[in-house]
N, C-alpha and C. Protein backbone atom coordinates (compact mmCIF):
# COMPACT_ATOMS: atom_id res chain seq x y z
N UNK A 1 0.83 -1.17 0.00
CA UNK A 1 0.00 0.00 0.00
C UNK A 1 0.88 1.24 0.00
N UNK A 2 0.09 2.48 -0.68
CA UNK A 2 1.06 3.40 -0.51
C UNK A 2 0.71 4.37 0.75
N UNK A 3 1.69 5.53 0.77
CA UNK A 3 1.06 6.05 2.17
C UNK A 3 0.14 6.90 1.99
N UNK A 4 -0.12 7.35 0.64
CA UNK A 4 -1.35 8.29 0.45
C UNK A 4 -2.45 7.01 1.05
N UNK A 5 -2.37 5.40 0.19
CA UNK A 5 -3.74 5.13 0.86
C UNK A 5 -3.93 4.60 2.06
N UNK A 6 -3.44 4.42 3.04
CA UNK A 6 -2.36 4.54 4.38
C UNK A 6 -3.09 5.74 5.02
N UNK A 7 -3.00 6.60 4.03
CA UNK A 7 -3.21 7.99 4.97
C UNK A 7 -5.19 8.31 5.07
N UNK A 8 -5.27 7.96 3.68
CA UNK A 8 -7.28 7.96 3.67
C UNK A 8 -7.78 7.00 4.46
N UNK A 9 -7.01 5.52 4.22
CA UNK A 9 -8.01 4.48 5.23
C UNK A 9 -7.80 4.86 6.74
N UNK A 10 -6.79 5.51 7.30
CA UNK A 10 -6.28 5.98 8.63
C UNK A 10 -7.53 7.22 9.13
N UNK A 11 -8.02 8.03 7.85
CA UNK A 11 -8.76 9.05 8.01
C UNK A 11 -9.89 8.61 7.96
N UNK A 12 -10.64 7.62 7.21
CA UNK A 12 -11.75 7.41 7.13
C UNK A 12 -12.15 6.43 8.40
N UNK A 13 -11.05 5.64 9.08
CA UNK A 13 -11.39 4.89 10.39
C UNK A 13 -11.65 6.20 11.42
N UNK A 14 -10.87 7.06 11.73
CA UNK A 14 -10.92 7.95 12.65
C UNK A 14 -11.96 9.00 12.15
N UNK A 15 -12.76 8.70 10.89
CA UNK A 15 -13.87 9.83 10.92
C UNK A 15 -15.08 8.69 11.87
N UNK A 16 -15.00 7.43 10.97
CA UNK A 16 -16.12 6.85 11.83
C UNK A 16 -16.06 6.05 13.44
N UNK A 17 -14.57 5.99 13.57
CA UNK A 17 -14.58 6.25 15.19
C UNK A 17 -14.97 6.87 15.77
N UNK A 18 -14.35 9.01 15.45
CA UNK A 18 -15.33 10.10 15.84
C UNK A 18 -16.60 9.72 15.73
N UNK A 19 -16.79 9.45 14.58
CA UNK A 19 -19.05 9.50 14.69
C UNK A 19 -19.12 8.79 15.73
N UNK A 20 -19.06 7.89 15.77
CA UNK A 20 -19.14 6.34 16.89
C UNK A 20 -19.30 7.11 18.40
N UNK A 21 -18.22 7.55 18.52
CA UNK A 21 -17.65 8.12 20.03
C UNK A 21 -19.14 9.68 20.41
N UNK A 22 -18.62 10.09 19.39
CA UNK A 22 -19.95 11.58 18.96
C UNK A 22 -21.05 10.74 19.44
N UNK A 23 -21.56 9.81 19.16
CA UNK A 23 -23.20 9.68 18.80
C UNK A 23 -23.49 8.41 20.13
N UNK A 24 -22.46 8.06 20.85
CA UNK A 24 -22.58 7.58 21.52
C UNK A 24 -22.39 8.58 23.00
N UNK A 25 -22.02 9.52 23.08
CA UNK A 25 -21.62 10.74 24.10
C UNK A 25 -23.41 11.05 23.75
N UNK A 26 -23.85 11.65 22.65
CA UNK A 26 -25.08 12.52 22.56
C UNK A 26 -26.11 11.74 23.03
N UNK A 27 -25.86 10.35 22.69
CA UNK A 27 -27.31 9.72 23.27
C UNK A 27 -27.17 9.55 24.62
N UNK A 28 -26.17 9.67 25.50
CA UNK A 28 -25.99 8.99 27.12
C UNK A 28 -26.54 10.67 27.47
N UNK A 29 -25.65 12.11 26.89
CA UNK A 29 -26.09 13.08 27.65
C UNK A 29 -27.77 13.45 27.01
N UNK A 30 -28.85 12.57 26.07
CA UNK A 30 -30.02 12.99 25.56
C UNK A 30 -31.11 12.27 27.35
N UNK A 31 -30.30 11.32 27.50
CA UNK A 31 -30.50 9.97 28.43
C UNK A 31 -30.73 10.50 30.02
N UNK A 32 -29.69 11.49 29.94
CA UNK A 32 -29.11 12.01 31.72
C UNK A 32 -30.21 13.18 31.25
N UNK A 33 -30.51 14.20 30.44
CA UNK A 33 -31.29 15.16 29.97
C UNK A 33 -33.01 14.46 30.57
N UNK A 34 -32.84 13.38 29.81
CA UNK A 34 -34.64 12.85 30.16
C UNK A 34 -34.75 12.72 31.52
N UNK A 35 -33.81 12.10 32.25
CA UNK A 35 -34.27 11.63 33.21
C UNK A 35 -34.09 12.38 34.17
N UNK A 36 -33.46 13.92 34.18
CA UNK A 36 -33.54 14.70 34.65
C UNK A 36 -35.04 15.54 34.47
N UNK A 37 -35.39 15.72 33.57
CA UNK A 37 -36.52 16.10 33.21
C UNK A 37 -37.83 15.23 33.72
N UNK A 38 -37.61 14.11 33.78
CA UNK A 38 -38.59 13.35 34.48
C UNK A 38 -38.54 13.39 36.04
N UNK A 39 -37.38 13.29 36.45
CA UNK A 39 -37.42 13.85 38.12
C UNK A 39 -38.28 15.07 38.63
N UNK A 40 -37.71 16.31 37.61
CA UNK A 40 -38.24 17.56 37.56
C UNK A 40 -40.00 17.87 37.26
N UNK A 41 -40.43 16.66 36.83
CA UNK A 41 -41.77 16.36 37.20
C UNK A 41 -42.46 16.95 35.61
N UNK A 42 -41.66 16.99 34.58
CA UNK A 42 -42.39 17.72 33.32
C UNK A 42 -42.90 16.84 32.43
N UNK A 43 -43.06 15.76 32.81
CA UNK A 43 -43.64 14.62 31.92
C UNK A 43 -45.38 14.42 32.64
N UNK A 44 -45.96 13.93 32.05
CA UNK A 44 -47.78 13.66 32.58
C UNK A 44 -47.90 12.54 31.90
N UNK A 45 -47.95 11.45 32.64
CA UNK A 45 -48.75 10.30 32.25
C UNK A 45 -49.86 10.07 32.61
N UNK A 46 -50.76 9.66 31.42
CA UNK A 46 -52.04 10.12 31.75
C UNK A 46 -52.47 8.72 31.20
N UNK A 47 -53.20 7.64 32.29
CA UNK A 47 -53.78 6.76 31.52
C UNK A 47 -55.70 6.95 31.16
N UNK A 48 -56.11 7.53 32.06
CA UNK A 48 -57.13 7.72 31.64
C UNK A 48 -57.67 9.76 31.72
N UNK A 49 -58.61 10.32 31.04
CA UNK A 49 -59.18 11.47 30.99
C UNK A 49 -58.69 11.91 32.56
N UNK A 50 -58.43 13.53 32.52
CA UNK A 50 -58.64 13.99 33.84
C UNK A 50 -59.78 13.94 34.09
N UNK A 51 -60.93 14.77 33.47
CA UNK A 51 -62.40 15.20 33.74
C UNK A 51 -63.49 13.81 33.94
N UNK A 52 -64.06 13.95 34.64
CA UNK A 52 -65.26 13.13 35.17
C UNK A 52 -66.45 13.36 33.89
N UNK A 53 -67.49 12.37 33.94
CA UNK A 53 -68.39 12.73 33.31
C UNK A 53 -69.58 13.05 34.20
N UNK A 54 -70.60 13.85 33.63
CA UNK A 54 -71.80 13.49 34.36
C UNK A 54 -72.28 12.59 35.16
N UNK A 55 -72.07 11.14 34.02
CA UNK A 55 -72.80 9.97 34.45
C UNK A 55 -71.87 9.36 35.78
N UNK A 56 -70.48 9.90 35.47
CA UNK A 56 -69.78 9.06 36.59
C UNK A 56 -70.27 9.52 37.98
N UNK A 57 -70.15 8.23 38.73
CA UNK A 57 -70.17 8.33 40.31
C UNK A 57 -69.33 8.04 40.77
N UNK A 58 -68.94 7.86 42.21
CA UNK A 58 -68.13 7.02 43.40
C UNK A 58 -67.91 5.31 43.20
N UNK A 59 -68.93 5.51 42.65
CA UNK A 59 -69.56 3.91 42.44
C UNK A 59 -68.32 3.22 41.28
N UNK A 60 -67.79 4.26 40.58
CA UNK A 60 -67.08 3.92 39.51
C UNK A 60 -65.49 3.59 39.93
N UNK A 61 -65.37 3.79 41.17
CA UNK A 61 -64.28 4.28 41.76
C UNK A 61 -63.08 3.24 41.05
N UNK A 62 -63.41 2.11 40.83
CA UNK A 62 -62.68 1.09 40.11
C UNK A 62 -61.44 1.39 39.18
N UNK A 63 -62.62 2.26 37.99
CA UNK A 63 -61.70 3.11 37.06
C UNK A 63 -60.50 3.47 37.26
N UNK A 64 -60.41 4.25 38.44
CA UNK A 64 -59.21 4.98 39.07
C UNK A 64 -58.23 3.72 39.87
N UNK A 65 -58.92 3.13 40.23
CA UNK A 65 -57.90 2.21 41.59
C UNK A 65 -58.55 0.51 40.84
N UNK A 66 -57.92 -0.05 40.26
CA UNK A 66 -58.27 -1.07 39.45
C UNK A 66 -57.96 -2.67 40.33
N UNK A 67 -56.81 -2.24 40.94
CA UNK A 67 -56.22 -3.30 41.77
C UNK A 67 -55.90 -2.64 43.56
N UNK A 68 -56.70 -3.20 44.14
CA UNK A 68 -55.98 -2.43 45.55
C UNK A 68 -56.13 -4.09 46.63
N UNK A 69 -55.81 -3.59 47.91
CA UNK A 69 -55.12 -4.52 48.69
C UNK A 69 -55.52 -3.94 50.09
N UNK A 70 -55.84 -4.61 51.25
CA UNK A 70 -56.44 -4.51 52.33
C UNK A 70 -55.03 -4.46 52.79
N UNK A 71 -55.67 -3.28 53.71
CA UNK A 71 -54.31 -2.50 55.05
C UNK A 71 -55.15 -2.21 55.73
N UNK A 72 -53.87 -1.85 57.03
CA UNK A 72 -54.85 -1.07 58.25
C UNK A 72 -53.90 -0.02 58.13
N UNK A 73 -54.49 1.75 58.92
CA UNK A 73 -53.93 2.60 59.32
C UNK A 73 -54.22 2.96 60.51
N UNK A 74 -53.26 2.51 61.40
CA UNK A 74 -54.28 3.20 62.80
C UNK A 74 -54.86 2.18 63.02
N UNK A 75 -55.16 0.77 62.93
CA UNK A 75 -56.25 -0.21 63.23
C UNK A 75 -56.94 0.35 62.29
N UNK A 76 -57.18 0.98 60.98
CA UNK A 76 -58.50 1.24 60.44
C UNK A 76 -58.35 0.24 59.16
N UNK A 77 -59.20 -0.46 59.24
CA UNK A 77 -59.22 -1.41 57.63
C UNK A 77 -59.45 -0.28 56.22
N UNK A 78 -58.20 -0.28 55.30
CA UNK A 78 -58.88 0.80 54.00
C UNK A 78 -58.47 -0.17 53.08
N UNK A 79 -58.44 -0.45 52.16
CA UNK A 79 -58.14 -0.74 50.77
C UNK A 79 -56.62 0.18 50.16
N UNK A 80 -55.91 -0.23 49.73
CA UNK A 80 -54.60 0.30 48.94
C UNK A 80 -54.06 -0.29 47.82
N UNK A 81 -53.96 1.31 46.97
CA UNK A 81 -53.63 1.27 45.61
C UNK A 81 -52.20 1.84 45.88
N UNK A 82 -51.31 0.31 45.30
CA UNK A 82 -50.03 0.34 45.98
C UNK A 82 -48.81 1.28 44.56
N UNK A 83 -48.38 2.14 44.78
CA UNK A 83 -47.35 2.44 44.20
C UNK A 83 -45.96 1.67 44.23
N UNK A 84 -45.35 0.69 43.54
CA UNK A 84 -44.44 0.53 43.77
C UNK A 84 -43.39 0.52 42.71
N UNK A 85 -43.82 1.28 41.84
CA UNK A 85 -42.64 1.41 40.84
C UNK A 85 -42.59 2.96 40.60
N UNK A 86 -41.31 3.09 39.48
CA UNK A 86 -41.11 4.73 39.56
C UNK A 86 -42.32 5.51 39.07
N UNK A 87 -42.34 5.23 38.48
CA UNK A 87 -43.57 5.88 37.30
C UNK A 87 -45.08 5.92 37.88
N UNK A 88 -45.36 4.87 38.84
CA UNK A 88 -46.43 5.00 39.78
C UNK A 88 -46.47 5.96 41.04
N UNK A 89 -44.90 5.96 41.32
CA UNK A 89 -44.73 7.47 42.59
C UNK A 89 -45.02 8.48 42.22
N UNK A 90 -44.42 8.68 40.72
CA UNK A 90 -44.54 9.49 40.07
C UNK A 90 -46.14 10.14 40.11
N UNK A 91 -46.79 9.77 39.89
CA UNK A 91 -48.28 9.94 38.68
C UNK A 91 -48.79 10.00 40.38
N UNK A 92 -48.70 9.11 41.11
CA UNK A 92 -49.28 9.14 42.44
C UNK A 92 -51.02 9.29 42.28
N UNK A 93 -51.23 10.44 43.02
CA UNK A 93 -52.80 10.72 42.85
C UNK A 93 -53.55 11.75 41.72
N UNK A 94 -52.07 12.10 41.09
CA UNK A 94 -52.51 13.12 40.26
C UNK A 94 -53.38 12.71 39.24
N UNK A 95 -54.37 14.17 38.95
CA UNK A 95 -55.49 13.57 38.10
C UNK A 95 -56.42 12.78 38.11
N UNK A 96 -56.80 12.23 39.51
CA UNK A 96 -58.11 11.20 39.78
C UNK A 96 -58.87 12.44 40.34
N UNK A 97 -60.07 12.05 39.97
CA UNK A 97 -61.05 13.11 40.58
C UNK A 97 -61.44 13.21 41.75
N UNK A 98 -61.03 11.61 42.25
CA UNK A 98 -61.36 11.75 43.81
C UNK A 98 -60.95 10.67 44.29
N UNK A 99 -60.32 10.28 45.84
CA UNK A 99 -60.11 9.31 46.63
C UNK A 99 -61.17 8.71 47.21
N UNK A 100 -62.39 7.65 46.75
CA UNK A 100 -62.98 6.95 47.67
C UNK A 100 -62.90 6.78 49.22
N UNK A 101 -63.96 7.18 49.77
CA UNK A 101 -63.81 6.73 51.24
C UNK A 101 -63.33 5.37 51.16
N UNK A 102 -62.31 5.08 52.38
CA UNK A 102 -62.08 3.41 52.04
C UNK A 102 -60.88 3.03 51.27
N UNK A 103 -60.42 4.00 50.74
CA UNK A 103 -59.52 3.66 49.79
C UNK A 103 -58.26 4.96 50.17
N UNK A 104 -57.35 4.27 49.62
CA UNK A 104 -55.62 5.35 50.37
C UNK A 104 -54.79 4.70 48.76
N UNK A 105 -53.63 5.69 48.90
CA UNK A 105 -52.54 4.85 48.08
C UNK A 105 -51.43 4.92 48.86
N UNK A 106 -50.78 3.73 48.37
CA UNK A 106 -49.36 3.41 49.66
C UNK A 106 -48.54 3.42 48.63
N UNK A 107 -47.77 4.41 48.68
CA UNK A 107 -46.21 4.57 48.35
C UNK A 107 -44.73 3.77 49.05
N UNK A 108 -44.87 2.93 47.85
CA UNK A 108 -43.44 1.57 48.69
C UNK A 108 -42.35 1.89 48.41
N UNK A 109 -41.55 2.64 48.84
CA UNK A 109 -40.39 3.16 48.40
C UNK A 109 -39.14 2.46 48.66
N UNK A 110 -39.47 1.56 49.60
CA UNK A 110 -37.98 0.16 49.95
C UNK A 110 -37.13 0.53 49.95
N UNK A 111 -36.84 2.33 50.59
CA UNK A 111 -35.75 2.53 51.28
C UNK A 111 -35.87 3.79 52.15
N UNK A 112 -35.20 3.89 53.26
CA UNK A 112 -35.62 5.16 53.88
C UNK A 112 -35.22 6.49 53.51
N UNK A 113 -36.24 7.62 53.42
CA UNK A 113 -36.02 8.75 53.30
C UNK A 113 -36.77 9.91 53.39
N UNK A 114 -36.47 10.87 52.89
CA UNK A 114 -38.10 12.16 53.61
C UNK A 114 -38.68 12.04 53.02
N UNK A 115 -38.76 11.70 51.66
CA UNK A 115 -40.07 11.25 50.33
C UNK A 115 -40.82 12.54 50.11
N UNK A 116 -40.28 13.05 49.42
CA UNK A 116 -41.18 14.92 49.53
C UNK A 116 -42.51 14.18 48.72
N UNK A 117 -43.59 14.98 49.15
CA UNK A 117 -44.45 15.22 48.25
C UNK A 117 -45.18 16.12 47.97
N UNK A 118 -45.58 16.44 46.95
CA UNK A 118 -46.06 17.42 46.15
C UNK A 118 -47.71 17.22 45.56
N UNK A 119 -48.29 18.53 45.53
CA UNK A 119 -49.94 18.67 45.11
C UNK A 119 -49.96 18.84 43.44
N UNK A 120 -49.18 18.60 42.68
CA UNK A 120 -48.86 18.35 41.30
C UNK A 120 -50.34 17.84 40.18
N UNK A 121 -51.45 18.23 39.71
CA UNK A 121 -52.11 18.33 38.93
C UNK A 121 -53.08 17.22 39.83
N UNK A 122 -53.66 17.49 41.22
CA UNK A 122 -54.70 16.94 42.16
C UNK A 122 -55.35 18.21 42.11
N UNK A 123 -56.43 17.26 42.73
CA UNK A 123 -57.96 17.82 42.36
C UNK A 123 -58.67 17.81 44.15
N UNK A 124 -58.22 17.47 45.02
CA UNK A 124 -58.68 17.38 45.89
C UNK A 124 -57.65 17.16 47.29
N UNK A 125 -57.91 17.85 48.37
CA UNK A 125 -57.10 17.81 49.63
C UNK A 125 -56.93 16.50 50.08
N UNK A 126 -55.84 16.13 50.85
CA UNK A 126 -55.65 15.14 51.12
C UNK A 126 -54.58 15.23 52.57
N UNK A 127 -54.46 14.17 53.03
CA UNK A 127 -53.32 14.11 54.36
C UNK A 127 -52.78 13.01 54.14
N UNK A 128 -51.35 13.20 54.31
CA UNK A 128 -50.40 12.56 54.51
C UNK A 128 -49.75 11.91 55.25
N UNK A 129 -49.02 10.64 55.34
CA UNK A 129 -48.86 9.96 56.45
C UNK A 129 -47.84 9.31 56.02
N UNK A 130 -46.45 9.11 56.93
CA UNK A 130 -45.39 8.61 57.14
C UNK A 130 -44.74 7.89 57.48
N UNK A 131 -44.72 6.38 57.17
CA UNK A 131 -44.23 5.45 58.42
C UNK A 131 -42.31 4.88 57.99
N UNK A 132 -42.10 4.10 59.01
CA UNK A 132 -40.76 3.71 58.96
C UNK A 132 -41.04 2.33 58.56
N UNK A 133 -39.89 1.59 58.36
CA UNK A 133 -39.61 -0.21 57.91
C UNK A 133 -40.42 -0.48 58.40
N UNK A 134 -40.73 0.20 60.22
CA UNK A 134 -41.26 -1.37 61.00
C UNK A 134 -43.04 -0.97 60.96
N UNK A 135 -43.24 0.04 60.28
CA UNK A 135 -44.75 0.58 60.21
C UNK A 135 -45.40 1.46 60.75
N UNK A 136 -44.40 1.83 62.16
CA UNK A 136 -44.53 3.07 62.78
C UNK A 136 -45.10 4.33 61.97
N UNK A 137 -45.86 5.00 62.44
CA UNK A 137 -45.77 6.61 61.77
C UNK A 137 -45.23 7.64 62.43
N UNK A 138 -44.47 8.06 61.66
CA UNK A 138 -43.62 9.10 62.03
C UNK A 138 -43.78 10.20 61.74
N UNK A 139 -44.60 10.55 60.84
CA UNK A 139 -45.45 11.40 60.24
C UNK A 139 -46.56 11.99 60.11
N UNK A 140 -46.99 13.27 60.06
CA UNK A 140 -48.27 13.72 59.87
C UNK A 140 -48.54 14.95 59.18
N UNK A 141 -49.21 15.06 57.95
CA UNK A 141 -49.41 15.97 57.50
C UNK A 141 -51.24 16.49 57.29
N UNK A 142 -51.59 16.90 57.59
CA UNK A 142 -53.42 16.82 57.39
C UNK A 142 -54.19 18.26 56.84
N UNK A 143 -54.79 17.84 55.48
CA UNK A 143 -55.78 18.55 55.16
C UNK A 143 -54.92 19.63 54.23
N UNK A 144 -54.02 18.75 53.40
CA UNK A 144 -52.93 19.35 52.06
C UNK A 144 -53.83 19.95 51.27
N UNK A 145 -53.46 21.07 50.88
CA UNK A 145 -54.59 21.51 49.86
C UNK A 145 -53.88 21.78 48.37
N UNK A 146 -54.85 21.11 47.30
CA UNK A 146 -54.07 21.18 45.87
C UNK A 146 -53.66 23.31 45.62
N UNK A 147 -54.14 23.43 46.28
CA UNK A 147 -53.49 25.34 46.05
C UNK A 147 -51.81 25.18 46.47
N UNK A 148 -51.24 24.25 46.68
CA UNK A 148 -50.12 24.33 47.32
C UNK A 148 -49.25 24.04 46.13
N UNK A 149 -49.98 23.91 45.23
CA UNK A 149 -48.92 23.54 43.92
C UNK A 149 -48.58 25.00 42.83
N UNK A 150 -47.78 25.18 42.17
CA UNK A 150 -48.14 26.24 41.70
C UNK A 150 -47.46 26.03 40.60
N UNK A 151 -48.79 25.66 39.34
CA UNK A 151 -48.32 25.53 38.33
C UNK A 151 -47.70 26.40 36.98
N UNK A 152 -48.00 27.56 37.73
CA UNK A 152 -47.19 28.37 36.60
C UNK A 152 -45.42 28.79 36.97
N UNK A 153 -45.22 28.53 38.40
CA UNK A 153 -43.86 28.33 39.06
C UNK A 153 -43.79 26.97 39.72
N UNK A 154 -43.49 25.91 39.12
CA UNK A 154 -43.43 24.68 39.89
C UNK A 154 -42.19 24.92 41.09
N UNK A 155 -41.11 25.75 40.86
CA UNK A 155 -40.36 25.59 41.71
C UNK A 155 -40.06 26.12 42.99
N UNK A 156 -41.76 26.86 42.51
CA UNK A 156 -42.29 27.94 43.76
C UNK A 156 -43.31 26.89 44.90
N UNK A 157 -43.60 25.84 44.72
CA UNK A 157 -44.70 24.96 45.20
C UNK A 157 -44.53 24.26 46.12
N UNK A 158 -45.05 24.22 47.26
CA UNK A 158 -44.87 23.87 48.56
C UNK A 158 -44.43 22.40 48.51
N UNK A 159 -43.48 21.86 49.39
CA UNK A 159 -43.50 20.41 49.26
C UNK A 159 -43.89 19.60 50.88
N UNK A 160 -43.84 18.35 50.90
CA UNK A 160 -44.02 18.08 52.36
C UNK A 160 -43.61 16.83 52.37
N UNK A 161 -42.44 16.81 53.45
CA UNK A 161 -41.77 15.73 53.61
C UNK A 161 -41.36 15.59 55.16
N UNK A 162 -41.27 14.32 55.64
CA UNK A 162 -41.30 13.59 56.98
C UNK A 162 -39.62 14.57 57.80
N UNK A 163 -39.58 14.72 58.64
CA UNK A 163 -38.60 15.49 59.08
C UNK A 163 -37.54 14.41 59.51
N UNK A 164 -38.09 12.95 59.76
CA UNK A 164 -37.19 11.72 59.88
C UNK A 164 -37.40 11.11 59.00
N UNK A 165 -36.53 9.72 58.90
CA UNK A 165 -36.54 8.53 57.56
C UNK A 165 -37.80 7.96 57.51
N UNK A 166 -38.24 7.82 56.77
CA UNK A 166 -39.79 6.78 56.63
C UNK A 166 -39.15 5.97 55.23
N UNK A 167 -39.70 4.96 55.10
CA UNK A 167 -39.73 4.03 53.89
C UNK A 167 -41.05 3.47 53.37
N UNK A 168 -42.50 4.08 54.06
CA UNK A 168 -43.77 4.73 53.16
C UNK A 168 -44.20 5.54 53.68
N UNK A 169 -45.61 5.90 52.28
CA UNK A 169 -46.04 6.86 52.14
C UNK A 169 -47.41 6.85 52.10
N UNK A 170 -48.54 7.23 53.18
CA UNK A 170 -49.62 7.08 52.71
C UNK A 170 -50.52 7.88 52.29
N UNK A 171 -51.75 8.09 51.03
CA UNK A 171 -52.32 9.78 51.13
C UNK A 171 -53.72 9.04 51.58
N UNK A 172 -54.34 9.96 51.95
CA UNK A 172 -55.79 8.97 52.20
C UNK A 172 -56.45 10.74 52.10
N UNK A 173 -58.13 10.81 52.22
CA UNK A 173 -59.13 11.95 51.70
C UNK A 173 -58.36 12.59 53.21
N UNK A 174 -58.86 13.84 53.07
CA UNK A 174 -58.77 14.62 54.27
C UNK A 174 -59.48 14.49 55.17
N UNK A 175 -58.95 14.98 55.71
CA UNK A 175 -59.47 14.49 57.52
C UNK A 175 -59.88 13.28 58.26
N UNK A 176 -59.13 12.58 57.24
CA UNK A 176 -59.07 11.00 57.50
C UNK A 176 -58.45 10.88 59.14
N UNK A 177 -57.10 11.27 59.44
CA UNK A 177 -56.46 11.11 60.36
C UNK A 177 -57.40 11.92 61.69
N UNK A 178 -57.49 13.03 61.58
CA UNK A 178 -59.05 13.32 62.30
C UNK A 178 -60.28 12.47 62.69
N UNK A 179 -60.76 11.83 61.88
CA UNK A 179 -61.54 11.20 62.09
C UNK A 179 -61.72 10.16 62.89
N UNK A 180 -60.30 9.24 62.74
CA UNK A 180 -60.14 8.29 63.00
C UNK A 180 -58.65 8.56 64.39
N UNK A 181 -58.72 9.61 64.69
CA UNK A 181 -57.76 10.21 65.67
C UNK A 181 -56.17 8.72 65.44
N UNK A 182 -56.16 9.26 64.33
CA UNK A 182 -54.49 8.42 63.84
C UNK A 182 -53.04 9.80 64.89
N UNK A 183 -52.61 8.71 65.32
CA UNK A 183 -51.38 9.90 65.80
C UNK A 183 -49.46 8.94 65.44
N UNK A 184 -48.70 10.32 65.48
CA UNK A 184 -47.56 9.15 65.42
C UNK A 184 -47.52 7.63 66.55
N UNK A 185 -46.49 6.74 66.06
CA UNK A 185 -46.46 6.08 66.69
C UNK A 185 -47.57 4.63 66.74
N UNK A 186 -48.76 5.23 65.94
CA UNK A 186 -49.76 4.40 65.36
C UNK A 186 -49.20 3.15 64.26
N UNK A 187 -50.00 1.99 63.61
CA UNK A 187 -48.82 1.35 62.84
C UNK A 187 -49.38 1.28 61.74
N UNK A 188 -49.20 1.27 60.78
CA UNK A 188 -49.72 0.87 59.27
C UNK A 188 -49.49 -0.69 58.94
N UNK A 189 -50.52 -1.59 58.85
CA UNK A 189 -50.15 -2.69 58.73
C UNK A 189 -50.23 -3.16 57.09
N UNK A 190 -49.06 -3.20 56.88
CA UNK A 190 -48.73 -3.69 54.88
C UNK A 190 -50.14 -4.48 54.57
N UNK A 191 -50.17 -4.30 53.06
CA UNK A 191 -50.79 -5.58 52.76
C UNK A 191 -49.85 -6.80 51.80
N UNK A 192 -50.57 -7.71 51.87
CA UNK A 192 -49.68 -8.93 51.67
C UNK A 192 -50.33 -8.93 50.05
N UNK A 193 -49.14 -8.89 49.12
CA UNK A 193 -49.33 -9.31 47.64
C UNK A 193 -49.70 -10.66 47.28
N UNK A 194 -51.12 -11.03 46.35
CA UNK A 194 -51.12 -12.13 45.83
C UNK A 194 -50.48 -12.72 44.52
């Protein structure tokens, strides 16, 4: 070979190495970009309509909570629509029109921490509740109101998180914990997956 073609095949490997290296850098920082953006809460997964219809009732409540699971809070028997993946913490309660009496969602987070949460495109007040590994509550938040979000400054919007470690999260209607005079120290008893 001569060194002129020595010198093109040398250039044309190191153009498509560069691409290679290029297009493999752009997709990891497109990657760290999304999933930053998804932390930051700018994605909406929406599996069903926000808006209610006329015809709908309470009665429908299904729609919203398709699969749930018997717990206690406080000794109180409710039903739970269990969060346990990202994308379910995520979406949480946002966009259901309403929490059934009877019904809570439990946030399984399987590891300890303050677990902020946020009034992010809800429709209705709610209270919050905090427990540790062993089920304890350590937490209390009551009678959150969706005004606490502020969607034209999200980074202006109130958050609320346990001042110690908890490893869940429960929201149940307001004035649930009232009602049922829940205080720390009370236990949340899991429910068992079939």
């Amino acid at each position: 070979m001569k060194n002129t073609e020595r010198i093109v095949i040398s250039a044309i490997i190191l153009v498509l190495v560069g691409g290679a290296v290029w297009g493999y850098q752009a997709v990891q920082q497109e990657r760290a970009d999304f999933r930053e953006r998804v932390a930051a809460g700018e994605f909406e997964i929406r599996d069903e309509p926000a808006t209610t219809t006329v015809d709908e009732t309470q009665a429908d409540w299904r729609r919203y909570y398709p699969v749930t699971y018997p717990m206690q809070v406080g000794g109180v028997l409710v039903q739970a629509s269990v969060a346990d993946t990202l994308s379910a913490r995520i979406k949480g309660l946002s966009d259901t029109p309403y929490l059934p009496p009877g019904v809570v969602k439990l946030f399984a987070f399987g590891v300890a921490g303050k677990h902020s949460i946020w009034m992010k495109d809800m429709n209705y007040a709610i209270d919050i509740i905090w427990a540790d590994e062993t089920g304890a509550i350590v937490h209390i938040e009551e009678d959150v109101s969706p005004d606490t979000y502020d969607a034209a400054a999200p980074q202006n919007s109130q958050t609320f998180a346990s001042p110690v470690d908890a490893w869940y999260v429960v929201e149940t209607n307001a004035g649930f914990v009232a009602e049922h005079a829940i205080t720390l120290g009370d236990e949340i008893v899991l429910p068992r997956g079939e």
